[in-house]
Protein backbone atom coordinates (compact mmCIF):
# COMPACT_ATOMS: atom_id res chain seq x y z
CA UNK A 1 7.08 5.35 -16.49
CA UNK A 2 6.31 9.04 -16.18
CA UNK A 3 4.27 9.91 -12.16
CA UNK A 4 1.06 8.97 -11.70
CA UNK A 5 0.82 7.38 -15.63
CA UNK A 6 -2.79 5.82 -16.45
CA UNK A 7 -2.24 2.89 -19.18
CA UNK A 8 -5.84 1.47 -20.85
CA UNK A 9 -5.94 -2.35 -21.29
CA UNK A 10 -8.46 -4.12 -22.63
CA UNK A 11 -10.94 -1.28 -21.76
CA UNK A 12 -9.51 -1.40 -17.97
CA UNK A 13 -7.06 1.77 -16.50
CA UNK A 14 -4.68 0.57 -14.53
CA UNK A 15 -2.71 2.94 -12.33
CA UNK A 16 0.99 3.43 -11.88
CA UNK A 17 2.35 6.32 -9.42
CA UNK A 18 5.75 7.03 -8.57
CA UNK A 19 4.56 4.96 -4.97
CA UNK A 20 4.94 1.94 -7.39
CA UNK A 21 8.18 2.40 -8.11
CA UNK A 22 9.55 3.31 -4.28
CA UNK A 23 8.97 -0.11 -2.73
CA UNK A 24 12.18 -0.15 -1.49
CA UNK A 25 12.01 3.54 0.19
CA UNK A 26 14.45 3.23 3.17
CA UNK A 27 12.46 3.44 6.37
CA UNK A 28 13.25 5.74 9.21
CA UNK A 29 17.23 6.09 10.44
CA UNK A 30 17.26 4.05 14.14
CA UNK A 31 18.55 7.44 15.21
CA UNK A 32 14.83 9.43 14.87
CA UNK A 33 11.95 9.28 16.67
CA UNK A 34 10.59 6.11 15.25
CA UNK A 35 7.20 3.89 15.83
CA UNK A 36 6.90 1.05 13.96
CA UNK A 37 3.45 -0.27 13.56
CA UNK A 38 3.86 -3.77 14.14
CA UNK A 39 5.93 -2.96 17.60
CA UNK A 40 2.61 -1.89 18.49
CA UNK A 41 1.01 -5.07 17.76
CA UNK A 42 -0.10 -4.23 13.99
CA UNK A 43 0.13 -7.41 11.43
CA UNK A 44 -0.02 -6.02 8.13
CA UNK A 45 -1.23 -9.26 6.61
CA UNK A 46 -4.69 -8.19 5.18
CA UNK A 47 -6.61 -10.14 7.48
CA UNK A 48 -6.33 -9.32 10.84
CA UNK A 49 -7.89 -5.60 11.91
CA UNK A 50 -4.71 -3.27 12.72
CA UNK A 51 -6.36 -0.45 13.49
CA UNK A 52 -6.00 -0.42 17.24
CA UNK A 53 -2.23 -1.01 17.16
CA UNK A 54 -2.35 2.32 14.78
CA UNK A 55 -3.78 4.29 17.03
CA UNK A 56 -1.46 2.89 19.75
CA UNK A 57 1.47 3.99 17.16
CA UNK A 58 -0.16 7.16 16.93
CA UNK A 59 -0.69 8.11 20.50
CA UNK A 60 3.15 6.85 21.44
CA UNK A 61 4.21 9.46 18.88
CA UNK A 62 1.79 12.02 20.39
CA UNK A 63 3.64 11.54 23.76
CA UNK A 64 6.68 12.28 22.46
CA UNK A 65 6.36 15.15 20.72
CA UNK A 66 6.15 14.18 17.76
CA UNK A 67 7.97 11.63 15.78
CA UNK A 68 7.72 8.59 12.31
CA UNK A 69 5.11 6.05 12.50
CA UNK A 70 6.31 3.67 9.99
CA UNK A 71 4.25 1.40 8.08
CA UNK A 72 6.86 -1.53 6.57
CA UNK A 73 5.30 -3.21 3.39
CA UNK A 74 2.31 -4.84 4.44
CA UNK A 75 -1.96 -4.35 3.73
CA UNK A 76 -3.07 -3.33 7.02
CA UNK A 77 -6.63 -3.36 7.56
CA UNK A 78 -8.35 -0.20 9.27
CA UNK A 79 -12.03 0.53 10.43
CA UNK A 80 -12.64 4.29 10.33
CA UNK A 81 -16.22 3.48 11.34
CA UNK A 82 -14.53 3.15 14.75
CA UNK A 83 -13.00 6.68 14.84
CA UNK A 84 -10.56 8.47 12.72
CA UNK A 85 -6.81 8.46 13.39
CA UNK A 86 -5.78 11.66 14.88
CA UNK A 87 -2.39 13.52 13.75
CA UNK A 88 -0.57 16.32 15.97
CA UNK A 89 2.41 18.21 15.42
CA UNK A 90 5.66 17.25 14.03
CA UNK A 91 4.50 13.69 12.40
CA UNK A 92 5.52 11.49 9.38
CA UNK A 93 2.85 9.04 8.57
CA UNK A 94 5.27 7.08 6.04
CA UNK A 95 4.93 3.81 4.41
CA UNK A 96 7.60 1.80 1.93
CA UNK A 97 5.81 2.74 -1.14
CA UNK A 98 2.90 1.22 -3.19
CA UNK A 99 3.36 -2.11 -1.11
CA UNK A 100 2.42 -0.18 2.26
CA UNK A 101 -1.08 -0.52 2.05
CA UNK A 102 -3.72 0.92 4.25
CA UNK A 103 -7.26 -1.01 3.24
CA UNK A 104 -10.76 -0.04 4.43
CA UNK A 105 -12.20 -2.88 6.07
CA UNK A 106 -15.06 -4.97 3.87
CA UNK A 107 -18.60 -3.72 5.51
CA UNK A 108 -16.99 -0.90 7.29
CA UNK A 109 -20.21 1.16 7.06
CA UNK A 110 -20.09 4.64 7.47
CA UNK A 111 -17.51 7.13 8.30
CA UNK A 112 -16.13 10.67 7.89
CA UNK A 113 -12.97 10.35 7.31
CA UNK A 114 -9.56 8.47 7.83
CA UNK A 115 -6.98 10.87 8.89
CA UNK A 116 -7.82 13.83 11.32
CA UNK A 117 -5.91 16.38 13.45
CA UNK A 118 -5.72 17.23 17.07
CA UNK A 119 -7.89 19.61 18.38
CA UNK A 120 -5.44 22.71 18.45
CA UNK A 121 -3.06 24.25 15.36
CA UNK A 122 -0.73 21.78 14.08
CA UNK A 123 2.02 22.09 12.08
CA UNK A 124 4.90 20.24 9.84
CA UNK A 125 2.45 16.82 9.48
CA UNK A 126 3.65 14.84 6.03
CA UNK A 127 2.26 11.56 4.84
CA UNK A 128 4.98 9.97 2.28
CA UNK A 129 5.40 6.93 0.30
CA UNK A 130 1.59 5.17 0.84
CA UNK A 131 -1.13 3.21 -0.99
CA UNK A 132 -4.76 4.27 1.04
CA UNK A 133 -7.25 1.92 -0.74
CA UNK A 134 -10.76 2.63 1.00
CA UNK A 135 -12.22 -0.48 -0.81
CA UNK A 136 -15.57 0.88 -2.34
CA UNK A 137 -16.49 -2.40 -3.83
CA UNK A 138 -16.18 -4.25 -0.58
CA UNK A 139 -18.32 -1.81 1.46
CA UNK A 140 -21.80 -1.88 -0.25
CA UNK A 141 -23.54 -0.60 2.93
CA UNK A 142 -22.20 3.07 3.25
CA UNK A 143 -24.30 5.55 1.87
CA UNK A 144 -21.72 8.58 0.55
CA UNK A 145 -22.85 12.11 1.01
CA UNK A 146 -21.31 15.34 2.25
CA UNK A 147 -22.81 15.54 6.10
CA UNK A 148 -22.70 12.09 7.87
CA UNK A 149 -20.71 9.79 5.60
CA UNK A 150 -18.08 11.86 3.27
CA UNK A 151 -15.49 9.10 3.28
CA UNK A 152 -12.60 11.54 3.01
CA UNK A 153 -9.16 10.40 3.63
CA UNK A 154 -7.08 13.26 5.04
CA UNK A 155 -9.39 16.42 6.59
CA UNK A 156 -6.99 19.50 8.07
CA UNK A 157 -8.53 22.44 8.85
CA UNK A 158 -5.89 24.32 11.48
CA UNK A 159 -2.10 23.58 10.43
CA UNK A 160 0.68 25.43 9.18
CA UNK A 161 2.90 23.12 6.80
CA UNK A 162 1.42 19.41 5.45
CA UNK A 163 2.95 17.57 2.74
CA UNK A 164 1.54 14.64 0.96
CA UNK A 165 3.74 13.65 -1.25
CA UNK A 166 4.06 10.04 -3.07
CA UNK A 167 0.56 8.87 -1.95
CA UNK A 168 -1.43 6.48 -3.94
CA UNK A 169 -5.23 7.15 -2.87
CA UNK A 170 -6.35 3.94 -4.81
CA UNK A 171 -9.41 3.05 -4.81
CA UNK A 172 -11.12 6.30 -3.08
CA UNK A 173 -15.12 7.14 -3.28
CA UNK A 174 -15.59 10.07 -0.90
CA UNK A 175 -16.92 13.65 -1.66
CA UNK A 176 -12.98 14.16 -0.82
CA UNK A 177 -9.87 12.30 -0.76
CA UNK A 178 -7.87 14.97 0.65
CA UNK A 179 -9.41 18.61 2.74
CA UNK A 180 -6.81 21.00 3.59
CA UNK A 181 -8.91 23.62 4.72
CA UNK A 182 -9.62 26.28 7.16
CA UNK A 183 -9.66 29.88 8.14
CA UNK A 184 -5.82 29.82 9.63
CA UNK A 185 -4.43 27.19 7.15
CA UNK A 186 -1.46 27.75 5.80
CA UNK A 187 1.29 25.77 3.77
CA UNK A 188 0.28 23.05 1.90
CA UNK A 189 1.59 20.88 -0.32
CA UNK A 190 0.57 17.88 -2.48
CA UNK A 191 3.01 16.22 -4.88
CA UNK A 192 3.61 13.01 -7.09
CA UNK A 193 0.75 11.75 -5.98
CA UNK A 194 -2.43 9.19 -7.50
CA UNK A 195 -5.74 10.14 -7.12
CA UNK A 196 -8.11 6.82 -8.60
CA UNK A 197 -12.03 7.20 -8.28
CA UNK A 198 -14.69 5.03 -7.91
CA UNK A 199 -17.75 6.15 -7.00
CA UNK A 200 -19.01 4.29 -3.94
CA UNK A 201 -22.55 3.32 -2.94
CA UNK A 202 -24.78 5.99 -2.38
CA UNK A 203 -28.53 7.06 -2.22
CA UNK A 204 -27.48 10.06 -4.46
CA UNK A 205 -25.65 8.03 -7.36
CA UNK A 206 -24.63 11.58 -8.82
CA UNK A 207 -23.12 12.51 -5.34
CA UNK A 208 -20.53 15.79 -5.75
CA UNK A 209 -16.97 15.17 -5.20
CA UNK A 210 -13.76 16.91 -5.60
CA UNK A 211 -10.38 14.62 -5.25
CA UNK A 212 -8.36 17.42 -3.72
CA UNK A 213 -10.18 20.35 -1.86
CA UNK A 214 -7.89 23.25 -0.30
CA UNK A 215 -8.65 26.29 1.21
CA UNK A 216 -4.94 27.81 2.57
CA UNK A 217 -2.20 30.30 2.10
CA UNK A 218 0.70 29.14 0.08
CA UNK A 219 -0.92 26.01 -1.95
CA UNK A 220 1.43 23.71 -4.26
CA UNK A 221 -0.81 20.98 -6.00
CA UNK A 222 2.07 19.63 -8.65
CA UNK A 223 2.55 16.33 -10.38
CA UNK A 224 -0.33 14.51 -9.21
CA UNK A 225 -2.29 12.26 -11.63
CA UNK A 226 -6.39 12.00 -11.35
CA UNK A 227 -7.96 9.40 -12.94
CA UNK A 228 -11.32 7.41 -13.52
CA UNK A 229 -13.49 6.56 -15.97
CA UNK A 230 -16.47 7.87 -17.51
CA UNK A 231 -18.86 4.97 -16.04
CA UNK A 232 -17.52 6.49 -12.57
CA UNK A 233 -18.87 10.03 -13.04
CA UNK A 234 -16.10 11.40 -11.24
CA UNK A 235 -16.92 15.24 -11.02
CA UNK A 236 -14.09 17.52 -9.91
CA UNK A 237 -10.38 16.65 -10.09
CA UNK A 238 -8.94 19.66 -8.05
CA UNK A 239 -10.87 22.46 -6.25
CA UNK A 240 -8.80 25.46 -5.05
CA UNK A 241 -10.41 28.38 -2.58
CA UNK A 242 -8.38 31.83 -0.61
CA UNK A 243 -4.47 31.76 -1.00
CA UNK A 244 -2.80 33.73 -1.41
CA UNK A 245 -0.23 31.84 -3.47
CA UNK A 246 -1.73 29.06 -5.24
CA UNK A 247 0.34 27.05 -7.67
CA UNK A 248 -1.60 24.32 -9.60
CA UNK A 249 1.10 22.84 -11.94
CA UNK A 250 1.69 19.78 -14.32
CA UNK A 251 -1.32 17.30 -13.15
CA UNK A 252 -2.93 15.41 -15.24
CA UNK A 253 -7.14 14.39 -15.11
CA UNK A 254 -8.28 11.80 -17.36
CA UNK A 255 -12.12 11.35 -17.22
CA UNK A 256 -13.12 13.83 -14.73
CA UNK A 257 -16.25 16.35 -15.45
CA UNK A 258 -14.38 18.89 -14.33
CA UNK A 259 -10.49 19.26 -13.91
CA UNK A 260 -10.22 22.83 -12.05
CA UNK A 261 -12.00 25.21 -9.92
CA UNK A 262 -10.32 28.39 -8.71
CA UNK A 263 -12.74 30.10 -5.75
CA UNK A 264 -12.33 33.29 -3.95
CA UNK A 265 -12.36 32.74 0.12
CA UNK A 266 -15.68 31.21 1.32
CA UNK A 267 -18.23 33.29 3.79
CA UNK A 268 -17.27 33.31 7.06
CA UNK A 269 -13.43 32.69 5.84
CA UNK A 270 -11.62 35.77 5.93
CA UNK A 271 -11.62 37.49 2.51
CA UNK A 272 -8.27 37.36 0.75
CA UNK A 273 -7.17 40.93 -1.21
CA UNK A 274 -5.46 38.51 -3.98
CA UNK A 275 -5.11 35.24 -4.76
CA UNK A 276 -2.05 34.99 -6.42
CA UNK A 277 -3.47 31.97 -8.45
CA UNK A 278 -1.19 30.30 -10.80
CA UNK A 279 -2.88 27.49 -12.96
CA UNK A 280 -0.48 26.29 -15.52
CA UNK A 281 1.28 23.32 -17.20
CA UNK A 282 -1.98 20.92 -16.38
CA UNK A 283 -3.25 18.22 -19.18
CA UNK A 284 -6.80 17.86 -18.40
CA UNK A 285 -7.90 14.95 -20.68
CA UNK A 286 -11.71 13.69 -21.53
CA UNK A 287 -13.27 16.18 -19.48
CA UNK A 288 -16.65 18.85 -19.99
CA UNK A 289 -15.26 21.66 -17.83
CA UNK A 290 -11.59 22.58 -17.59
CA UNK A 291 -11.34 25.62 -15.43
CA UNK A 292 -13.91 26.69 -13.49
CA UNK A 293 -13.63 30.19 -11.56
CA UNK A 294 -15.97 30.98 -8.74
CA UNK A 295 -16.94 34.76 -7.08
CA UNK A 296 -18.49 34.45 -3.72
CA UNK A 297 -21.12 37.20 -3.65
CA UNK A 298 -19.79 40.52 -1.81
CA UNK A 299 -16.04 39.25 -2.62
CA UNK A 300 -14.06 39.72 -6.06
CA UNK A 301 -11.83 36.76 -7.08
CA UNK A 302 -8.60 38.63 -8.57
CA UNK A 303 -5.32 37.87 -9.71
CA UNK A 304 -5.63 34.17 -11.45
CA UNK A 305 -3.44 33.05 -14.52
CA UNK A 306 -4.18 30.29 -16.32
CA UNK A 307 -1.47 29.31 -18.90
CA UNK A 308 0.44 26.62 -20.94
CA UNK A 309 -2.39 23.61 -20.22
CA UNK A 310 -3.85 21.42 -22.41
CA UNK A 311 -7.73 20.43 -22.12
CA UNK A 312 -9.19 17.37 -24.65
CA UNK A 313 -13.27 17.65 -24.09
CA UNK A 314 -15.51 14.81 -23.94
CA UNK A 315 -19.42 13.99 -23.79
CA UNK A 316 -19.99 12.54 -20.21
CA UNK A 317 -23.05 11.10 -18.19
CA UNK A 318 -23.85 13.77 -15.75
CA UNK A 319 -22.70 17.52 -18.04
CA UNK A 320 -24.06 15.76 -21.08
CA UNK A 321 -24.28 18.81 -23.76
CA UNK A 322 -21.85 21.26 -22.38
CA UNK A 323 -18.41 21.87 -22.84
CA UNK A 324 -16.50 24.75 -21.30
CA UNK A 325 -12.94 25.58 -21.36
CA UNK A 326 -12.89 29.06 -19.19
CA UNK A 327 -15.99 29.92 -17.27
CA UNK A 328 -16.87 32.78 -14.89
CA UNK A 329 -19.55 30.57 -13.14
CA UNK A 330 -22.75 32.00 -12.95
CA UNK A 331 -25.33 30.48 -9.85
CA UNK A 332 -28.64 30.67 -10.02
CA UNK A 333 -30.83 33.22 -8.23
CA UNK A 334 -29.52 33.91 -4.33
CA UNK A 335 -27.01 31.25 -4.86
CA UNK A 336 -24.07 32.99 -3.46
CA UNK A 337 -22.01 32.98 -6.39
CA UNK A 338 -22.47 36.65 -8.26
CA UNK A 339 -19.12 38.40 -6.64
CA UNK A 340 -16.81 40.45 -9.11
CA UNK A 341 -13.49 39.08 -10.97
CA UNK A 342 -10.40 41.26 -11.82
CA UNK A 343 -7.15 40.27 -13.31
CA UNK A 344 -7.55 36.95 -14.97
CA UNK A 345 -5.38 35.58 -17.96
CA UNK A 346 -5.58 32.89 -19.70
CA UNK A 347 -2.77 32.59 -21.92
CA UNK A 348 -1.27 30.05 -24.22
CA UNK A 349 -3.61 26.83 -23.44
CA UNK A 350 -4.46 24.28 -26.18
CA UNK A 351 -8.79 23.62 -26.01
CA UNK A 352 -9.48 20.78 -28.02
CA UNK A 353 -13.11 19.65 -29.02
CA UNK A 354 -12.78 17.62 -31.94
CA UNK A 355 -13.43 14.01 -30.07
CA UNK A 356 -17.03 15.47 -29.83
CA UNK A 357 -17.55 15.68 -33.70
CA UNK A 358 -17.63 11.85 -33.38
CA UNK A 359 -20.13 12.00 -30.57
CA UNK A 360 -23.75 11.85 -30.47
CA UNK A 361 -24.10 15.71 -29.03
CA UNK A 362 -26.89 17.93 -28.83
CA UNK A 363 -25.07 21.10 -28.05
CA UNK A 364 -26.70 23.33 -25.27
CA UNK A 365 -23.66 25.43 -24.31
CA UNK A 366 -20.03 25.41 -25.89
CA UNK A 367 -17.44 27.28 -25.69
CA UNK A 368 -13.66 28.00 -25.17
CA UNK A 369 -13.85 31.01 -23.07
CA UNK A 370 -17.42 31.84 -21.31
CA UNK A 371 -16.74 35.09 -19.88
CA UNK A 372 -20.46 36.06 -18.95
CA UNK A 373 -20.18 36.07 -14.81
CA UNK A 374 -23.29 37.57 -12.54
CA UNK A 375 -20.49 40.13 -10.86
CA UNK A 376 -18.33 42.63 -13.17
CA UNK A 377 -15.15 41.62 -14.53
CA UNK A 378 -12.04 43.81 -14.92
CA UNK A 379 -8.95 43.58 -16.76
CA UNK A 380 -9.48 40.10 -18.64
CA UNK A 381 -6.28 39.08 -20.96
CA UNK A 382 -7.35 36.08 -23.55
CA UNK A 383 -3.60 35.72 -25.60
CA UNK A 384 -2.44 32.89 -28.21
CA UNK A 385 -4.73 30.14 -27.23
CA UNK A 386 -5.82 27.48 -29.60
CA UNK A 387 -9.82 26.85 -29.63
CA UNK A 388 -10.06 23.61 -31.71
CA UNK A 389 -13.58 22.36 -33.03
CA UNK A 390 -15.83 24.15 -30.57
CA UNK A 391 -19.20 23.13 -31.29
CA UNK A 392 -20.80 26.04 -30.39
CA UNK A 393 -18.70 29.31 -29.74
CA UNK A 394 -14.95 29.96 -29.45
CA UNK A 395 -15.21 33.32 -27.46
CA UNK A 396 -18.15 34.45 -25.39
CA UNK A 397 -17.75 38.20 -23.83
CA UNK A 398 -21.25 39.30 -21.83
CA UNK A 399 -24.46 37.62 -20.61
CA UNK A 400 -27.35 38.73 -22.92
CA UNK A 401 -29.60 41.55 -21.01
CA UNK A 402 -27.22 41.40 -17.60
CA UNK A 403 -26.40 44.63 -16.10
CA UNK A 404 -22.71 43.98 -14.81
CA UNK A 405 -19.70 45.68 -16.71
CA UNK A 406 -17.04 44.08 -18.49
CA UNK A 407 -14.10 46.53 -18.70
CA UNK A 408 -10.90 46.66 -19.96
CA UNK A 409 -11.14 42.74 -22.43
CA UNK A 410 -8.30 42.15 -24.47
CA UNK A 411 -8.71 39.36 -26.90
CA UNK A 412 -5.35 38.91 -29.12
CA UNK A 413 -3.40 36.35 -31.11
CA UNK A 414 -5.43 33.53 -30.37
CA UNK A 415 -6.37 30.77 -33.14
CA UNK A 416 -10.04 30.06 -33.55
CA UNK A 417 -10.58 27.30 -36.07
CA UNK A 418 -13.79 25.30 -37.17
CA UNK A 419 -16.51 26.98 -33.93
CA UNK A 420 -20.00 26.45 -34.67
CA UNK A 421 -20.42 22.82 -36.30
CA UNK A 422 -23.23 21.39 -34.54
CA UNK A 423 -26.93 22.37 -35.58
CA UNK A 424 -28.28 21.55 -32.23
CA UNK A 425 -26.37 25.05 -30.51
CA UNK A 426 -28.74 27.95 -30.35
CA UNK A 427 -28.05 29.64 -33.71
CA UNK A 428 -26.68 32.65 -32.64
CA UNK A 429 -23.91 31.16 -30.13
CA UNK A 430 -22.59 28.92 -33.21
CA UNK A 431 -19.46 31.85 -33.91
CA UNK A 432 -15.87 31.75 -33.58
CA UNK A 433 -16.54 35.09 -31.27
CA UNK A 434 -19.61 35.91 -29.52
CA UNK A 435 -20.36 39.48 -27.57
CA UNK A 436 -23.07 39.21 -26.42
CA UNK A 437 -25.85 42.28 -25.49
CA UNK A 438 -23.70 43.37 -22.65
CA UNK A 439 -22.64 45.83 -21.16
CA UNK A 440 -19.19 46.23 -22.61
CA UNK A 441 -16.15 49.19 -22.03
CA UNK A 442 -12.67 48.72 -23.67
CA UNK A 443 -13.27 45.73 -25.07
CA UNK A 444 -10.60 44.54 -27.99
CA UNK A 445 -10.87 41.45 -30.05
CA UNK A 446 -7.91 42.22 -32.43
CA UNK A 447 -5.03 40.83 -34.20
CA UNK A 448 -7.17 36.87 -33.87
CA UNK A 449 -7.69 33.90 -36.50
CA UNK A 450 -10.67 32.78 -37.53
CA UNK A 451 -10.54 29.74 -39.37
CA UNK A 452 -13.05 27.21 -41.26
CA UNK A 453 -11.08 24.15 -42.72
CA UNK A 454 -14.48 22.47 -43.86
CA UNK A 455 -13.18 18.98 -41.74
CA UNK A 456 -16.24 19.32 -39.38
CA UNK A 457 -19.13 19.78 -41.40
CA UNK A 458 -20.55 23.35 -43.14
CA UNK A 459 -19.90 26.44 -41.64
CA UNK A 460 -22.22 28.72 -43.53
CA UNK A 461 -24.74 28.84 -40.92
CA UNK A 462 -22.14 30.03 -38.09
CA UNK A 463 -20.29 33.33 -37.49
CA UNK A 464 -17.31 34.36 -37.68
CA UNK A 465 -18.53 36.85 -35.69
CA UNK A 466 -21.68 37.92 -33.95
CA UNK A 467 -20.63 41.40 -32.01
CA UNK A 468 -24.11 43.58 -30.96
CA UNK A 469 -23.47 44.50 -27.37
CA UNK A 470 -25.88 46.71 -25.43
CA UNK A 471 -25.72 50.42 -26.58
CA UNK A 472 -24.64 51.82 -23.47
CA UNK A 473 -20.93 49.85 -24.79
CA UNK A 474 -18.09 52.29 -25.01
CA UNK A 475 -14.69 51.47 -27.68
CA UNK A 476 -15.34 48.20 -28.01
CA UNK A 477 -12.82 47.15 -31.63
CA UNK A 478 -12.40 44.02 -33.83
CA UNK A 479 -9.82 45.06 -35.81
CA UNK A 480 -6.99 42.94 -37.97
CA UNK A 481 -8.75 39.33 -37.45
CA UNK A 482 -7.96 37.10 -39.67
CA UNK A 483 -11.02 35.03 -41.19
CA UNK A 484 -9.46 32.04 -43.45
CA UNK A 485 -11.39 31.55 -45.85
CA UNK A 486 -13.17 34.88 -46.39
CA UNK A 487 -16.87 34.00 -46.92
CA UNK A 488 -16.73 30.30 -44.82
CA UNK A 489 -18.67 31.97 -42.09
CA UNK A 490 -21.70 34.80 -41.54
CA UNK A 491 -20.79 38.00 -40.17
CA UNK A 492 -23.02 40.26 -38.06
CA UNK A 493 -21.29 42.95 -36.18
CA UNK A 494 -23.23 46.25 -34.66
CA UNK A 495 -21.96 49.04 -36.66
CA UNK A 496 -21.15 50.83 -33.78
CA UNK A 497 -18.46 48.68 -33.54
CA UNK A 498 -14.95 49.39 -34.56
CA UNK A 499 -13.98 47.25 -37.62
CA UNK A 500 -12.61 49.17 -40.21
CA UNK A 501 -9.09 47.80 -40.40
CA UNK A 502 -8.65 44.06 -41.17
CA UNK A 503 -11.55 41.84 -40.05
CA UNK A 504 -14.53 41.30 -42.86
CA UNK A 505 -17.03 39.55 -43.10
């Protein structure tokens, strides 16, 4: 069975990670530094408390230098309430595979986390072959929020070179199940790993979370499988801040609100010139928001690519109406969020809407790519995507009345087929592409198909295209689109616009 594969039975997922298939992972040679937990009085039975002979484990490995602490097959129950377990330099935190299981106490109460460091720089930490099941349903008393009771699992925020690699974080409820983040951090790496949510109790029963949250130089998130259900609200699969070099590759999300954010460094992080962000190969599955990218105000996010993924949409609890597949976020007033973006592509991704034709929806936003940020955005490259079923709008270039340039758009060879179905979306956003009364330089939607195959409902009332940016716009084209079948759609374009070759109404 492929890593990290979610089968559905009778309306249950159950989850299967490579950890389920390495029970018989061959401990640590006699030869290396090794610390067995149950030499240090651990049981592993599930009943008794082990978390004192852990932290006995721990601190023998501390003393010498570094070293294994071993975990043989076993559920070994652990109280973070009591403290978490502290991690220095030059440890392997390994277990046998899915049968090495690390369980949460019932009526723990609250806690932080699980897994902390030492209070200097740290490097070459890795946590391998382990089940961590934090055992939301037996702790009813915690009350989950980001300040006093986050329930994380691993935080770093000073190291240079962390692996986590064949780790089965099943069942975890915290605003985080793994923070790799800081303002030195560098190196990290997060494989073939299970990420299963279940939201835990709370007084905020719409608490955030994000699975994995990094903020590092030289990021690999790769082969990890994120799963829940919709009943869960899980929010955010994978949230990604700094680099440079940030590789997101071939996860999969099934059921979470939102599978990716890419964010430039946060305030009081120092600001990084690129981040080298490559975002590709991901199957983000039942979800409202594939990829979101953030702009810190005073900072410009640049260099992100976003290529050969494959996003399925789906209505969910908490983003009821809306369904983005691209967004340059835009905060609210003074919300910190209106920095600049340059160099972004998004190239070659599959955005599929159609589940939602079977949906009760009431459409308030929609769209494959929603390129209307607070900041400016350069250099934006939209090429051979497929935007399936949108309910409201395939393309969106500009915010209506903001200020902000978009320079230097190019919109080609992409597939637009069947935007603008549902009757709820604001009339004018139901089109295939939108430009919006922006502020708009260089701006090229050519050589694009537009297509209406009548299988979700009548088109006649949405656009093939609705192009009237601001008039202070400079060459802005939409030239050689193909619109199959002439007629399906409206057509309102500014005739300022350059459309004399190809596209027609």
């Amino acid at each position: 069975m492929a890593i990290g594969a979610a089968v559905r039975t009778a309306g249950m997922v159950v989850v299967v990670s490579l950890a389920a298939c390495a029970s018989n992972a061959t401990p640590p040679s006699s030869t290396a530094r090794s610390f067995d937990v149950r030499a240090y009085g651990a049981t592993g039975n599930g009943r008794t408390d082990d978390t004192g002979a852990i932290r006995a484990a721990l601190a023998a490995a501390e003393s010498a230098g570094g070293g294994t602490i071993y975990f043989p097959a076993g559920i070994y129950l652990i109280d973070p309430a009591l403290g978490e377990f502290v991690v220095d330099s030059r440890m392997t935190i390994l277990g046998s595979g899915a049968h090495s299981i690390l369980r949460v106490r019932n009526d723990a109460g609250e806690y932080n986390l699980i897994f902390g460091q030492a209070a200097h720089r740290i490097s070459n930490v890795a946590f391998l072959h382990l089940r961590v099941d934090q055992n939301p349903l037996g702790n009813p008393h915690s009350n989950i929020n980001p300040l006093t009771d986050a329930e994380n699992v691993i935080q770093l925020y000073d190291f240079d070179g962390i692996t986590i690699d064949d780790v089965a974080f099943d069942e975890e409820p915290g605003i985080q199940a793994v923070v790799l983040a800081g303002p030195r951090a560098s190196g990290a790496t997060i494989e073939h790993s299970t990420f299963h949510f279940h939201r835990g109790a709370s007084s905020n029963p719409y608490y955030d979370n994000s699975s994995v949250y990094t903020e590092a130089a030289r990021v690999l998130i790769a082969q990890n499988h994120f799963v829940s259900t919709n009943a869960e609200n899980a929010v955010t699969a994978i949230e990604v801040h700094g680099g440079p070099d940030i590789d997101v590759a071939k996860n999969e999300a099934l059921e979470f609100q939102i599978g990716i954010n890419v964010v430039n460094s946060t305030l009081g992080n120092p600001d990084v010139e690129d981040a080298h962000a490559v975002i590709e190969e991901n199957r983000l599955l039942e979800t409202t928001q594939a990829f979101d990218l953030w702009s810190v105000t005073g900072r410009t996010l640049r260099d992100v690519i976003v290529r050969h993924n494959r996003v399925t949409m789906e209505q969910h609890r908490q983003y009821v109406n809306t369904w983005l597949g691209v967004t340059f976020v835009r905060g609210a007033e003074r919300s910190g969020i209106d920095g600049a973006f340059d160099r972004v592509t998004v190239e070659d991704n599959v955005f599929d809407f159609r589940r939602l034709y079977t949906e009760k929806i009431a459409t308030l936003e929609a769209a494959g790519i929603d390129a209307e940020p607070k900041g400016a955005l350069h250099r934006l490259s939209v090429l051979r995507n497929e935007f399936l079923a949108s309910p409201a709008t395939g393309l969106r270039i500009g915010a209506p009345t903001q200020t902000p340039q978009l320079q230097e758009v190019v919109v080609a060879g992409n597939t637009i087929a069947d935007a603008g179905w549902d009757s709820h979306a604001p009339a004018r956003t139901r089109a295939a592409v939108l430009l919006e009364p922006a502020w708009l330089t260089d701006v090229h939607v050519d050589h694009n198909s537009i297509v209406g195959t009548g299988r979700f409902g009548d088109l006649r009332r949405a656009f093939s295209a609705w192009a009237h940016p601001l008039p202070i716009s400079a060459n802005v084209t939409l030239r050689n689109d193909r619109i199959i079948p002439h007629g399906v759609m409206q057509f309102s374009v500014d005739e300022r616009i350059v459309n004399t070759r190809g596209t027609r109404p």
